[in-house]
N, C-alpha and C. Protein backbone atom coordinates (compact mmCIF):
# COMPACT_ATOMS: atom_id res chain seq x y z
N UNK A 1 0.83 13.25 -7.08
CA UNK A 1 0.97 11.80 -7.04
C UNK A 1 0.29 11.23 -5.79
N UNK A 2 0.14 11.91 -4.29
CA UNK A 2 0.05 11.81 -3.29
C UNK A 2 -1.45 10.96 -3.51
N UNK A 3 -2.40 11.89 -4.39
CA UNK A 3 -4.01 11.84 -4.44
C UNK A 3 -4.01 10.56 -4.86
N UNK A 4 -3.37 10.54 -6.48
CA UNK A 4 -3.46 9.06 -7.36
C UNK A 4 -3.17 7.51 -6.56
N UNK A 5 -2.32 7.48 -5.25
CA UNK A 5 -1.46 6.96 -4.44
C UNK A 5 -2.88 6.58 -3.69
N UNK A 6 -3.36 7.74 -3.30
CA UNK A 6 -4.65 7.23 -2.12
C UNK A 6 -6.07 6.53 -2.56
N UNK A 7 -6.48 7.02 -3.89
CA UNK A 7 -7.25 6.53 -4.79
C UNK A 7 -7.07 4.90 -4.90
N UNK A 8 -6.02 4.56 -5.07
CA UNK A 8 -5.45 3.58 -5.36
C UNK A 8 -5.98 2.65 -4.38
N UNK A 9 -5.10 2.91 -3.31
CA UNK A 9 -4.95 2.45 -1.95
C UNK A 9 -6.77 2.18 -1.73
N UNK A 10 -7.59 2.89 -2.02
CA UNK A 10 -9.10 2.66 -2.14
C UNK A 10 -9.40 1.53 -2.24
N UNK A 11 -9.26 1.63 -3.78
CA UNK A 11 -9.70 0.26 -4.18
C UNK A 11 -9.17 -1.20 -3.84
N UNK A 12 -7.59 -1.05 -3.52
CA UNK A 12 -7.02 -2.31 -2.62
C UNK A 12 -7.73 -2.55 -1.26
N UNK A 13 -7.95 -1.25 -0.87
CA UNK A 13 -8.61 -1.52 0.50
C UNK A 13 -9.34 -2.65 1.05
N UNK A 14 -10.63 -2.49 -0.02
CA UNK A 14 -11.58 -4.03 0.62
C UNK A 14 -10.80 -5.25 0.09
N UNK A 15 -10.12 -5.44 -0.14
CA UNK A 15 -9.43 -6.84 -0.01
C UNK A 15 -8.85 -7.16 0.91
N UNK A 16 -7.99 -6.15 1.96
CA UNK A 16 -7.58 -6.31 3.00
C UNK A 16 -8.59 -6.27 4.07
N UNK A 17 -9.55 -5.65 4.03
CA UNK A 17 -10.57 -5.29 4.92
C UNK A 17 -11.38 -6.57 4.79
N UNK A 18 -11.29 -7.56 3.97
CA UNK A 18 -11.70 -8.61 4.01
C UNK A 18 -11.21 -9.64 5.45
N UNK A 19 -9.70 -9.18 5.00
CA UNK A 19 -9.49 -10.53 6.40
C UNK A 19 -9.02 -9.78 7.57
N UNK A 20 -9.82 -8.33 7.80
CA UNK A 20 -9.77 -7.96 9.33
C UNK A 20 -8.44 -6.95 8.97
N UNK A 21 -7.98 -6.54 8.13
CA UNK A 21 -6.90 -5.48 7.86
C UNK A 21 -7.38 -4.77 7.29
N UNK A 22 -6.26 -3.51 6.97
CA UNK A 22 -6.38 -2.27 6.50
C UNK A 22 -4.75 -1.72 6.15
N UNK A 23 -4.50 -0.60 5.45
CA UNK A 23 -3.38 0.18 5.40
C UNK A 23 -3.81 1.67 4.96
N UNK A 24 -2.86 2.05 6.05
CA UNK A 24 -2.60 3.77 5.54
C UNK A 24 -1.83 4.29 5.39
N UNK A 25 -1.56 5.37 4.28
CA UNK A 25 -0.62 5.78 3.61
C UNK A 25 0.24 6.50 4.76
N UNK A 26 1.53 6.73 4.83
CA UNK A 26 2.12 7.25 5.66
C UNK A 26 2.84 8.51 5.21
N UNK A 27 3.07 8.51 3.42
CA UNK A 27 4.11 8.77 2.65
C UNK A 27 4.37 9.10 1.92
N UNK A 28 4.39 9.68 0.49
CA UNK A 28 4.72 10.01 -0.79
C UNK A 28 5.93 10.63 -0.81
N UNK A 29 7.31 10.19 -1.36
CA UNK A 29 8.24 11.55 -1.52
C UNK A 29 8.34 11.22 -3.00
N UNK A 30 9.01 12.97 -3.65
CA UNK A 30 9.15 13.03 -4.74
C UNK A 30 10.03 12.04 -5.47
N UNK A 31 10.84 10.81 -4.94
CA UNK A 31 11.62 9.75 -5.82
C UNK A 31 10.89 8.76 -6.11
N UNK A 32 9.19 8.86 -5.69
CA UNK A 32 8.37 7.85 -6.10
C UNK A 32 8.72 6.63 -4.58
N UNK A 33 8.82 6.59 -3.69
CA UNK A 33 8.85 6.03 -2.71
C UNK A 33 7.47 6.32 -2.06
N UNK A 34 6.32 4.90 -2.05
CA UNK A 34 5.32 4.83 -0.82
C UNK A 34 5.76 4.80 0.34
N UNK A 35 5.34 5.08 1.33
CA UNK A 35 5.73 4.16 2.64
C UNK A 35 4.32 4.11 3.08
N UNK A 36 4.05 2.96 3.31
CA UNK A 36 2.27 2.71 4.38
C UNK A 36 2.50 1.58 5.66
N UNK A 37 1.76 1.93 6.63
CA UNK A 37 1.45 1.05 7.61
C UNK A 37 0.60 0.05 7.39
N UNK A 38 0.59 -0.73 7.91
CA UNK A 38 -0.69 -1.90 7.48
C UNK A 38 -1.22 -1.90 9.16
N UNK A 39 -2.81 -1.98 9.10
CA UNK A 39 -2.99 -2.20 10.15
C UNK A 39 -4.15 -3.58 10.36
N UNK A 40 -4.74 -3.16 12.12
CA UNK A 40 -5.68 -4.40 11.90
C UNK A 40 -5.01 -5.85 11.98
N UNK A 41 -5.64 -6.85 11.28
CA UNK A 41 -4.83 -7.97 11.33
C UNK A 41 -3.44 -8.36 10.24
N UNK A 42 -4.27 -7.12 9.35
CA UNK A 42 -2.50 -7.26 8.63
C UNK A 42 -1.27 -6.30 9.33
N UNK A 43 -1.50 -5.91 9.97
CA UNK A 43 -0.86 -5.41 11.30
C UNK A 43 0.55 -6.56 11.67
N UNK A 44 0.27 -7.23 12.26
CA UNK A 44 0.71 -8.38 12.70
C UNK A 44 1.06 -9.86 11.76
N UNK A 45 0.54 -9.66 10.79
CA UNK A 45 0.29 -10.95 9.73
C UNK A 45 2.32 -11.04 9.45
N UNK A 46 2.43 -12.37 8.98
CA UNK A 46 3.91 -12.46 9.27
C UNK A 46 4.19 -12.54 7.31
N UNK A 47 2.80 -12.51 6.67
CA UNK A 47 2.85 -12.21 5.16
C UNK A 47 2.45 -10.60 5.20
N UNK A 48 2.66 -9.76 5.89
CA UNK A 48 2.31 -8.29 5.61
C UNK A 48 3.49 -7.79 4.66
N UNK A 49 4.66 -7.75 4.82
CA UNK A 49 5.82 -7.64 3.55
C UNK A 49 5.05 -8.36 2.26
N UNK A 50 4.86 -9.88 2.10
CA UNK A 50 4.45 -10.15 1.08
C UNK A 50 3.41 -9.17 0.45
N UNK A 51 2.38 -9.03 1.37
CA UNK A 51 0.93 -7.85 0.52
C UNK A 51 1.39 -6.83 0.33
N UNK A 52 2.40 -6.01 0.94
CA UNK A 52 2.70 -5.00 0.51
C UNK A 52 3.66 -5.04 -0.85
N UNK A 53 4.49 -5.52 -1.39
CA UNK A 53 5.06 -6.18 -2.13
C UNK A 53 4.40 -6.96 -3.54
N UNK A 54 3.46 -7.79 -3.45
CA UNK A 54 2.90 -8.45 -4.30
C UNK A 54 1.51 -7.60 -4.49
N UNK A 55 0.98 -7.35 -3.32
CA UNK A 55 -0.03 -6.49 -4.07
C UNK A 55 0.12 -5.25 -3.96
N UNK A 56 0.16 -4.34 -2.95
CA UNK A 56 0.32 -2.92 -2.93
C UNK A 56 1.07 -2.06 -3.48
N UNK A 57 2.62 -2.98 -3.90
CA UNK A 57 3.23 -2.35 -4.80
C UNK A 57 2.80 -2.50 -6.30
N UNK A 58 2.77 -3.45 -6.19
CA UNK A 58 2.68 -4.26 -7.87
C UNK A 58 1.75 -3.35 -8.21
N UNK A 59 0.19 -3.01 -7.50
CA UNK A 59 -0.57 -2.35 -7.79
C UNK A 59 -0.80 -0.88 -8.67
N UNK A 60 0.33 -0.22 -7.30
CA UNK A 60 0.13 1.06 -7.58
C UNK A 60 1.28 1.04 -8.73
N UNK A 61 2.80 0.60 -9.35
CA UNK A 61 3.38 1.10 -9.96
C UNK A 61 2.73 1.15 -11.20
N UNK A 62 1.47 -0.36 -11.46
CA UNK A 62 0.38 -0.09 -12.45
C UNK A 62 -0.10 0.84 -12.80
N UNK A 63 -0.71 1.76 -11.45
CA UNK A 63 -2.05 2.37 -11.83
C UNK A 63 -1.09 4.09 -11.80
N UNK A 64 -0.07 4.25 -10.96
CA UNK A 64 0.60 5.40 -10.91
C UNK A 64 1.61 5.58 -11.48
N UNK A 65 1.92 6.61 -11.93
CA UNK A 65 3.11 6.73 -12.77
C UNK A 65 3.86 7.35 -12.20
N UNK A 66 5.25 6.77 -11.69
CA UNK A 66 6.42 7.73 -11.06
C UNK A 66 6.28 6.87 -9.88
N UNK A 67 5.29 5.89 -9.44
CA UNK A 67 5.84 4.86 -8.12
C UNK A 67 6.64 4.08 -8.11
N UNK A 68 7.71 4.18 -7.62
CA UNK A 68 9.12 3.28 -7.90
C UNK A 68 8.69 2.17 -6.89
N UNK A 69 8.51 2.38 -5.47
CA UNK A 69 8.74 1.17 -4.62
C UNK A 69 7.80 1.74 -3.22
N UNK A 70 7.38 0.59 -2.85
CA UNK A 70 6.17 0.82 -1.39
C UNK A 70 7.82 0.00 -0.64
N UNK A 71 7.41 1.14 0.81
CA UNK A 71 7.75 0.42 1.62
C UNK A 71 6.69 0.44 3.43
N UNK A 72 6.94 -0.61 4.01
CA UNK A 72 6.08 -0.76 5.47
C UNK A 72 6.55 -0.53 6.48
N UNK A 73 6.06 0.60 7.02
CA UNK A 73 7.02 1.26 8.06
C UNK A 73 5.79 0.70 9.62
């Protein structure tokens, strides 16, 4: 799941890398729990919960099967 998780995280990438951010995976455990850092300017952004949430999760429970929930550590 770990691979499918990072693949993922790829293609979200340049959207964040658009406005001066980035995230990296921190995480996979077997209950389907992400955990990622956001860095860069989504680092600090006071909508970084929202992207992780609206897009990073929403994303991957799409594209991966068995992702229950991202969280931002």
């Amino acid at each position: 799941m770990k691979e499918l998780v990072m693949k993922s995280l790829d293609r979200i990438r340049p959207i964040l890398q658009r406005d001066g951010g980035d995230v990296e995976l921190v995480d996979v455990n077997k209950d389907g729990i992400v955990r990622v850092r956001m860095k860069g300017a989504c680092g600090n952004c006071p909508s970084a919960m929202m992207t992780i949430k609206m897009l990073i999760e929403q994303t991957l429970k799409k594209e991966v099967i068995g992702v229950k929930e991202v969280i931002g550590v």
